[in-house]
Structures are given as C-alpha cells and as structure tokens.
C-alpha atoms as a PDB file:
ATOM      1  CA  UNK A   1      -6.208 -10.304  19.898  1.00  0.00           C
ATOM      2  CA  UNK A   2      -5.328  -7.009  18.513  1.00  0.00           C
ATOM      3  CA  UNK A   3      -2.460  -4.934  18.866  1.00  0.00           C
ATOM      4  CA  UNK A   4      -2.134  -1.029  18.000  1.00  0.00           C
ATOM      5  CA  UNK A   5       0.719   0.889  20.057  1.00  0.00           C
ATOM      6  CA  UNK A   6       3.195   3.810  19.620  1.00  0.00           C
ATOM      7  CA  UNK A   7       5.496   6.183  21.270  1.00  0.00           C
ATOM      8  CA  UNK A   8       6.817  10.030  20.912  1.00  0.00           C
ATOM      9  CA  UNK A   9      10.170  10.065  19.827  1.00  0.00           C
ATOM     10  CA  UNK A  10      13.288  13.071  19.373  1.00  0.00           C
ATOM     11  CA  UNK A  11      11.234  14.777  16.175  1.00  0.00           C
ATOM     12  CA  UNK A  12       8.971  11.952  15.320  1.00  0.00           C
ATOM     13  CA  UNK A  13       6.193   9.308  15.939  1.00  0.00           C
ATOM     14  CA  UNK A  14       6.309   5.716  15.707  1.00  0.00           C
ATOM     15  CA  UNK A  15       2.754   3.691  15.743  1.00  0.00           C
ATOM     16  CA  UNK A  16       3.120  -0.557  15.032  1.00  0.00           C
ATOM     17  CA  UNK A  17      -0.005  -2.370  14.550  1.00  0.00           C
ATOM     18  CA  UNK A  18      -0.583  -5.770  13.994  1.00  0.00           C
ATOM     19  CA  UNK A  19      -2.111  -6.999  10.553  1.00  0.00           C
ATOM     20  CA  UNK A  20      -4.479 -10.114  11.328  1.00  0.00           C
ATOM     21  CA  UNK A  21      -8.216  -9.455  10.269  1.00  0.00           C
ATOM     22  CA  UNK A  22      -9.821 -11.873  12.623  1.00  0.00           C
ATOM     23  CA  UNK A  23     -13.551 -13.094  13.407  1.00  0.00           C
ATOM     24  CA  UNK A  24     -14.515 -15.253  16.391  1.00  0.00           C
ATOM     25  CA  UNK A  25     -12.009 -18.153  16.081  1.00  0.00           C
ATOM     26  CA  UNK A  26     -11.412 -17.468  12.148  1.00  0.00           C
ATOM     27  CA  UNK A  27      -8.439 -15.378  10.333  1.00  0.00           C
ATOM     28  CA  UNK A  28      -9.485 -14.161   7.174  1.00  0.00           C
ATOM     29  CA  UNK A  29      -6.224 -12.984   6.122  1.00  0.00           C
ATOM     30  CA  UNK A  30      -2.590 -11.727   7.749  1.00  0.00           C
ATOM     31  CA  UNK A  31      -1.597  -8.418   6.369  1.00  0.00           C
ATOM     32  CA  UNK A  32      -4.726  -6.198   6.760  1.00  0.00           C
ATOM     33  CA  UNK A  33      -2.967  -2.404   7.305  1.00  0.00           C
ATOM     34  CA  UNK A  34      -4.244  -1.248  10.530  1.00  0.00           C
ATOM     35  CA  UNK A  35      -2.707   2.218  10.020  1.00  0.00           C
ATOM     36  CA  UNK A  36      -3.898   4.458   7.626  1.00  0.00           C
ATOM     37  CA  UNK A  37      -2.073   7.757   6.178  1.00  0.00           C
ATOM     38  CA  UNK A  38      -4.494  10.652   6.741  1.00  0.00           C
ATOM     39  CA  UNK A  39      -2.701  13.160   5.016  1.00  0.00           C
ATOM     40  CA  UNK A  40       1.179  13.773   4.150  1.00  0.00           C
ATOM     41  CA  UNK A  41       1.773  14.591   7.923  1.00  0.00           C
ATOM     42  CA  UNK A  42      -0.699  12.408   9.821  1.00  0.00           C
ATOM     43  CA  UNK A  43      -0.960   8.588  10.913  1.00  0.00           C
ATOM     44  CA  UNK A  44      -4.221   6.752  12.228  1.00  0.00           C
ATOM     45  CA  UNK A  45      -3.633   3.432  13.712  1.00  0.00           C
ATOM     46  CA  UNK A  46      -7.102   1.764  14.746  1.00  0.00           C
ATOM     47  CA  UNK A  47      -8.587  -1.112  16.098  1.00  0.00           C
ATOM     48  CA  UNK A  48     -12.129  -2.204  16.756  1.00  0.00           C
ATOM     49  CA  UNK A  49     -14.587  -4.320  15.040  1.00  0.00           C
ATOM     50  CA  UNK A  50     -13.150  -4.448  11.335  1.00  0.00           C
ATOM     51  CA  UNK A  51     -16.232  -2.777   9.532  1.00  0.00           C
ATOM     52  CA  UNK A  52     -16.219   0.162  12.209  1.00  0.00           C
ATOM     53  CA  UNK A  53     -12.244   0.390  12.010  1.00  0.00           C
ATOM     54  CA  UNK A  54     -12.265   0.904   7.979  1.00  0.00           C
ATOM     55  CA  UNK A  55     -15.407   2.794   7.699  1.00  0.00           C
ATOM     56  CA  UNK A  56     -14.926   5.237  10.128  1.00  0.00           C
ATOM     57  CA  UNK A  57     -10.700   5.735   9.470  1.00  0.00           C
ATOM     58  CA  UNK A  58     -12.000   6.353   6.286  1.00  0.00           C
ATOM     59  CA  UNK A  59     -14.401   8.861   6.774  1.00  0.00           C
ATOM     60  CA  UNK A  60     -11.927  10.630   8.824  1.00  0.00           C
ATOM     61  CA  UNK A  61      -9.767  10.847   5.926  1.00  0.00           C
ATOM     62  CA  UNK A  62     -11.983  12.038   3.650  1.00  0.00           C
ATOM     63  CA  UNK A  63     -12.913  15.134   6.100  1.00  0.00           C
ATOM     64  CA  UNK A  64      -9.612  15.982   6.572  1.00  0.00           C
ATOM     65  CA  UNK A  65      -9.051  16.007   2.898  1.00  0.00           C
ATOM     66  CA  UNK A  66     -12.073  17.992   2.503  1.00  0.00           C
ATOM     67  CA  UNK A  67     -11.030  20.302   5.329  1.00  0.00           C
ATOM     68  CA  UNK A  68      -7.520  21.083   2.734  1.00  0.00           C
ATOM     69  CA  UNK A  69      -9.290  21.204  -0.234  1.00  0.00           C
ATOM     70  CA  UNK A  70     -11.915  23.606   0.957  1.00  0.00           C
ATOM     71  CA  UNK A  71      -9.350  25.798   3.402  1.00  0.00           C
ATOM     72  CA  UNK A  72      -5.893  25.440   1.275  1.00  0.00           C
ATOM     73  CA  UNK A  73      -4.536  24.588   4.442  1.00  0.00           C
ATOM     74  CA  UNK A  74      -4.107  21.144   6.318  1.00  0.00           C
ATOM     75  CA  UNK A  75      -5.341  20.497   9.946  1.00  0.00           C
ATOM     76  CA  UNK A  76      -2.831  20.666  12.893  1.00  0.00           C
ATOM     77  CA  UNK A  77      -2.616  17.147  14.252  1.00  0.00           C
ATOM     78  CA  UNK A  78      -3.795  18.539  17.407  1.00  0.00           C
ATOM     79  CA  UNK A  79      -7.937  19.499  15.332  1.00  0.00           C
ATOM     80  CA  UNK A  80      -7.417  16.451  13.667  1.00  0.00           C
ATOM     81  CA  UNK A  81      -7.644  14.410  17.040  1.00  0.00           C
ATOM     82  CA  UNK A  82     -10.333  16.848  18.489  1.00  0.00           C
ATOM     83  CA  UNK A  83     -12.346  16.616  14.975  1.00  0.00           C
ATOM     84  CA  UNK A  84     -12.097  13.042  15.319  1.00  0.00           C
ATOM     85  CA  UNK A  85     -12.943  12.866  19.247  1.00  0.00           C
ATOM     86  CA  UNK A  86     -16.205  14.871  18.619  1.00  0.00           C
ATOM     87  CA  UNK A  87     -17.520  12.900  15.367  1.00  0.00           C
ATOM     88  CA  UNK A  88     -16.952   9.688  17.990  1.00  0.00           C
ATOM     89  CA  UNK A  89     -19.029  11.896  20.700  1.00  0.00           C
ATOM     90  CA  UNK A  90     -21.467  12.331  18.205  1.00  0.00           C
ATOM     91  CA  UNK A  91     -21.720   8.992  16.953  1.00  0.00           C
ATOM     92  CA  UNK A  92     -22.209   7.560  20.973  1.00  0.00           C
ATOM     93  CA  UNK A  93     -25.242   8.977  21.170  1.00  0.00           C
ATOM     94  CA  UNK A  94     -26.852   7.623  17.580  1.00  0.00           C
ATOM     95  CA  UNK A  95     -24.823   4.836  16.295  1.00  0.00           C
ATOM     96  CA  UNK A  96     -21.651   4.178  18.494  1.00  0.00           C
ATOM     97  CA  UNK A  97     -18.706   3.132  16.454  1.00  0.00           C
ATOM     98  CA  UNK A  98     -16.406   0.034  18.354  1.00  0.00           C
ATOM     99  CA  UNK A  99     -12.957   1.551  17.318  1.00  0.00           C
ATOM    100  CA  UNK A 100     -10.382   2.671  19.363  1.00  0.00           C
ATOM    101  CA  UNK A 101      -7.148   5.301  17.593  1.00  0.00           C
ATOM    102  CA  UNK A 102      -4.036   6.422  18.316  1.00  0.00           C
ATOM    103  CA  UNK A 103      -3.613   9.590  16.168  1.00  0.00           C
ATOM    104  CA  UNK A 104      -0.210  10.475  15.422  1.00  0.00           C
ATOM    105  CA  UNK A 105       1.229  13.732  13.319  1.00  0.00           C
ATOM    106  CA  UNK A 106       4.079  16.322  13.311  1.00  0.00           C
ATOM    107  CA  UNK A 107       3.485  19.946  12.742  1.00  0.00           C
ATOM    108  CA  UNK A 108       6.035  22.619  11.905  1.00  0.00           C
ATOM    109  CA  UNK A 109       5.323  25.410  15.214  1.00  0.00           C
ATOM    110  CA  UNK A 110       4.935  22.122  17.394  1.00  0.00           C
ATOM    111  CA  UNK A 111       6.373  19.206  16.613  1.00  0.00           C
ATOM    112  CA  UNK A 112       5.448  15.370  16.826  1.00  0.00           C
ATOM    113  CA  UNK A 113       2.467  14.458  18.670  1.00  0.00           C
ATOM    114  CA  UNK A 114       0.414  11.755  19.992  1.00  0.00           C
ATOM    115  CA  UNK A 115      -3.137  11.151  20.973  1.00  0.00           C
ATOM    116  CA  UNK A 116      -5.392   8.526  22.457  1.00  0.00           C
ATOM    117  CA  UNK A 117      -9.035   8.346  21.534  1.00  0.00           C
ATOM    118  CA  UNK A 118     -11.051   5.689  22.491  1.00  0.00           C
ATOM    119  CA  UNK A 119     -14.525   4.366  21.803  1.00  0.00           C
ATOM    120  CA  UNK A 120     -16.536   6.355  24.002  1.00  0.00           C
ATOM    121  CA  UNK A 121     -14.325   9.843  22.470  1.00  0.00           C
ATOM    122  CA  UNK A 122     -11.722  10.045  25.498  1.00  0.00           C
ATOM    123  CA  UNK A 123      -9.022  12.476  24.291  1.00  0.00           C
ATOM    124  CA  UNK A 124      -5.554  12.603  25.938  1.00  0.00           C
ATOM    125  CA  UNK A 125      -2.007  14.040  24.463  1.00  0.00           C
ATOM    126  CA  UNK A 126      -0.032  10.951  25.387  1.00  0.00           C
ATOM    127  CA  UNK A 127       3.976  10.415  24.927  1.00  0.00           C
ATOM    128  CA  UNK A 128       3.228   6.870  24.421  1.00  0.00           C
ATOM    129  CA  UNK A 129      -0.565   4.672  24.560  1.00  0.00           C
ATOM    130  CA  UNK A 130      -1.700   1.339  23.307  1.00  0.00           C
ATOM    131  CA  UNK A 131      -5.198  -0.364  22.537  1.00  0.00           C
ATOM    132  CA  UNK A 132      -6.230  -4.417  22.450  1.00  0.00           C
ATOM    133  CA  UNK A 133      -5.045  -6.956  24.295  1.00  0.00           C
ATOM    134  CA  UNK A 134      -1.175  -6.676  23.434  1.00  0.00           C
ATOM    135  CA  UNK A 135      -1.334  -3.167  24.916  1.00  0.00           C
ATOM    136  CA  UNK A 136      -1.008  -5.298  28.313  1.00  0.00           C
ATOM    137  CA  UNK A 137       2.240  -6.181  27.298  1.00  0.00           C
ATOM    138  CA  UNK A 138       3.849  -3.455  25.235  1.00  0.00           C
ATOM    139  CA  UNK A 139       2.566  -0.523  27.940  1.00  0.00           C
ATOM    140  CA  UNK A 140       4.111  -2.936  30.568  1.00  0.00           C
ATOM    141  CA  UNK A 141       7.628  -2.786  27.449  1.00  0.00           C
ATOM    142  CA  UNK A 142       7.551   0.517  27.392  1.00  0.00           C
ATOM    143  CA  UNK A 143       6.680   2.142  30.776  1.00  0.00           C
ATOM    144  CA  UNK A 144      10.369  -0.052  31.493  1.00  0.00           C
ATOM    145  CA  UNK A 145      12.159   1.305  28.797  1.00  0.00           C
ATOM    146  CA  UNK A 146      11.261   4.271  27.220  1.00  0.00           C
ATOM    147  CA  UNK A 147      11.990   7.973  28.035  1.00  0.00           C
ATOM    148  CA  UNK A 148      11.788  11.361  26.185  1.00  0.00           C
ATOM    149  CA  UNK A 149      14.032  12.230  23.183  1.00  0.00           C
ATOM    150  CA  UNK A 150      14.550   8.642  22.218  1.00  0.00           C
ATOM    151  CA  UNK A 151      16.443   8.593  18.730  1.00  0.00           C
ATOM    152  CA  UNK A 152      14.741   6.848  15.815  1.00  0.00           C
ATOM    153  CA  UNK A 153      16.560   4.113  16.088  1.00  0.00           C
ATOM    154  CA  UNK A 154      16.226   3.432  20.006  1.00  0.00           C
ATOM    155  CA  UNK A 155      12.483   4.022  19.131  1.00  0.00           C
ATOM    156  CA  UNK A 156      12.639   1.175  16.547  1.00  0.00           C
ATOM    157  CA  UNK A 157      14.640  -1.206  19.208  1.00  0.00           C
ATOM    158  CA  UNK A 158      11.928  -0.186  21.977  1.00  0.00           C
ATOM    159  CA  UNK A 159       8.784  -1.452  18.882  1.00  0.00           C
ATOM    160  CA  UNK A 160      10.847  -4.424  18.645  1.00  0.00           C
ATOM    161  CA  UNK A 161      11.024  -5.725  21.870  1.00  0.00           C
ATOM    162  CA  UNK A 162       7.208  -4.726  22.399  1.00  0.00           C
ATOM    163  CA  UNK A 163       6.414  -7.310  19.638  1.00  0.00           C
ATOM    164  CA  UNK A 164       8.484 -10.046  20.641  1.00  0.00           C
ATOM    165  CA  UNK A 165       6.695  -9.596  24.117  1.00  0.00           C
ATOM    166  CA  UNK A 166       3.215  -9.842  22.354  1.00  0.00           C
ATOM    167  CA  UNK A 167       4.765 -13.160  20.694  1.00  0.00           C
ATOM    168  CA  UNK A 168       5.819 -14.403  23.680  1.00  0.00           C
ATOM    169  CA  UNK A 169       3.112 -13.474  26.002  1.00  0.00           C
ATOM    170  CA  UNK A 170      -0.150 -13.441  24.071  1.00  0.00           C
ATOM    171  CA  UNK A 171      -1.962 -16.728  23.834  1.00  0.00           C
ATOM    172  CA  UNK A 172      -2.787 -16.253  20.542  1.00  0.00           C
ATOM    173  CA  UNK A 173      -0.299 -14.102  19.155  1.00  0.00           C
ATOM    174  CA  UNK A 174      -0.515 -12.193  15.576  1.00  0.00           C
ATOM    175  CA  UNK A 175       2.335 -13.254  13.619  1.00  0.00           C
ATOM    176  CA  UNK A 176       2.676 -10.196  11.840  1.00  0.00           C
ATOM    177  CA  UNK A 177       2.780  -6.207  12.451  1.00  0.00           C
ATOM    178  CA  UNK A 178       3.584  -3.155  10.436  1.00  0.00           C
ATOM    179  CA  UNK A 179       5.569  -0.269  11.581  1.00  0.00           C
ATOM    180  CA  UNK A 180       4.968   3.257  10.559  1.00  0.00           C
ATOM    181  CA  UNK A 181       6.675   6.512  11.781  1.00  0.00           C
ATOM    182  CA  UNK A 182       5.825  10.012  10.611  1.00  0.00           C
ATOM    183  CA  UNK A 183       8.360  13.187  11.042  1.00  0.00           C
ATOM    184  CA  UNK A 184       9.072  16.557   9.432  1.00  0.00           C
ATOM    185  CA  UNK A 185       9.619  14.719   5.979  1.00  0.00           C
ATOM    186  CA  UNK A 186       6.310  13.162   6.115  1.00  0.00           C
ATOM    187  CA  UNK A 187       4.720  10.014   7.174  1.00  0.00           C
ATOM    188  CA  UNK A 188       5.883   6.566   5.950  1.00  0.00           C
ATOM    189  CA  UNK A 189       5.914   2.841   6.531  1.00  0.00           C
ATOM    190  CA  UNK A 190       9.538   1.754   8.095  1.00  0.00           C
ATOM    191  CA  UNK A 191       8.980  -1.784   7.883  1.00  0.00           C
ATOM    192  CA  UNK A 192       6.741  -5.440   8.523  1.00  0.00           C
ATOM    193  CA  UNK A 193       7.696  -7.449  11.350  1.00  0.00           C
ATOM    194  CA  UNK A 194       6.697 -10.713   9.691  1.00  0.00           C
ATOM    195  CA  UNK A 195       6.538 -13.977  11.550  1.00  0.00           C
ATOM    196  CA  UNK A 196      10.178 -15.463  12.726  1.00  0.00           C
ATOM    197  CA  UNK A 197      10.943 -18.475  14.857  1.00  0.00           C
ATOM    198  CA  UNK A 198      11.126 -17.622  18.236  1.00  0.00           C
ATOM    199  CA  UNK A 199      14.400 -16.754  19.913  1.00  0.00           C
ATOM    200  CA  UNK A 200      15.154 -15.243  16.248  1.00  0.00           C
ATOM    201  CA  UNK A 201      16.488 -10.993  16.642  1.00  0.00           C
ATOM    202  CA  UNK A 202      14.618  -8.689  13.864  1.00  0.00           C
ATOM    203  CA  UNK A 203      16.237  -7.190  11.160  1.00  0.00           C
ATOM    204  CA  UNK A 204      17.325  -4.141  11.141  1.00  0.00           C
ATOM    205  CA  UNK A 205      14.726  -1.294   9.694  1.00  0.00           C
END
C-alpha cells in the first residue's frame, strides 16, 4: 500500500513518501526512507518491489556521482531524469526493474523541477504526480487544491492534508511518511509525519 507523491512549488520541490517496508501481509519495519538524496540538488522518491527500489536508486546515485567526479560538473535535473528513463528502457528489455520515481531537483538557469518515470521508462515534466495506491487519494488532494507558485508553507499544508486522506481512505494505511523538499539551498528532509490519532492536526514543520 505504498505511497510516493510531490508537487512544484514557488522555488522548490516537495516529494512525501511513506516509510513501511512491507511483504505480502507482513511489515518488516516502519521507517524505511523511500527518498533518497542523489546529489546536493536532487531528490529520488521510489517505490516498487523493495530490492528493485534500493538497488536501482542506488545505482542511479552512484552514476550521477560518477558523472561529477569524472565531468567536475553535476547533471541538470532535467539528464538526470532522462539518464534514469533510458537505463529503465534498457533494463525492459533484459531484466525489467518494478520501480516507479518521481525525480525532483532545482537548477540555477531553470529552477525547480519535477518528473515522473515509471516502470516501463515513461518520462513526463509534471507540476505535481504520485505512484502506489495512495496516489488515488493525494492526486484526487491535490488536483482540488493546488495551483502554481504555492509558498513553502501552503505546499507543506497541501502534503498534510494528502496524508491524512491516505489515513483516512486507505484500507490499510501506512502510519508513517517522510517529507523532503529540495530548493536553491539544497535538498533536505523537512520533517516525519509519524502516526497520530485520528482527528489529531500535524505539527507544524
């Protein structure tokens, strides 16, 4: 029952994921982070089958890494999704990988981006996009509520209310999520929406 969403804000991107590593009816543990720092300026948020998700996030990062090292210069967000589209179309025709990604970055000449890759290497520059089963819910959220230029904090509210949705909703909910937003200071972790009773408001980030 996975949950991997995010959204294109005023100068930034915001990406939640939940954190429940599940198999068939078992959860092996709560706080597994679905969204993985690719390099000062970029976010990955997967889902898939687990050993897909990790292996192939991490191989991502490593290339990109690689890329820098070799270059002296980073990747724009926008050859980082395309790099990872076509090692996906590569892999569909050998060895498919089940993972799904929302790639998120900011780049100096263009700003905060977004894009949807799925399994079978669709690409699409998206201003907001969700995978697994909560993506029912939190598309539904924020094709209702959000619109372009949305201040960090709006952004935040609009995350929120996405979860509590997925809570709500979802017949088996995760109880917990992370939240991680990336911006022209970098890419960082803004908080863990960790279960609440219901009716209970979040925090404030």
């Amino acid at each position: 029952m996975e949950s991997v969403f995010g959204l294109v804000g005023n100068g930034f991107v915001i990406v939640a994921a939940d954190t429940s590593a599940v198999h068939s009816i078992l959860v092996h543990k709560s706080n597994e982070d679905k969204i993985m720092v690719l390099d000062s300026h970029k976010l990955v948020a997967a889902s898939g089958e687990p050993g897909d998700r990790v292996q192939f996030t991490e191989y991502i990062q490593k290339n990109v890494s690689l890329y820098q090292f070799r270059n002296g210069i980073p990747l724009t967000t926008a050859a980082a999704a395309n790099y990872t589209r076509g090692e996906l179309a590569t892999a569909l025709r050998k060895n498919p990988y089940s993972v799904n990604i929302l790639l998120a970055g900011y780049d100096k000449e263009t700003g905060p981006s977004l894009y949807y890759i799925d399994y079978i290497a669709t690409l699409h520059k998206v201003e907001k996009g969700a995978f697994g089963y909560g993506s029912y819910f939190s598309l539904a959220m924020m094709d209702r509520h959000y619109h372009s230029g949305m201040t960090e904090q709006e952004a935040i509210d609009l995350i929120d209310k996405c979860i509590l949705e997925i809570r709500s909703r979802l017949v088996v909910a995760p109880p917990n999520f992370v939240i991680k937003i990336v911006d022209k200071n970098g890419a960082r972790e803004v908080a863990w929406r960790e279960s609440i009773k219901d009716g209970a408001s979040f925090p404030s980030a």
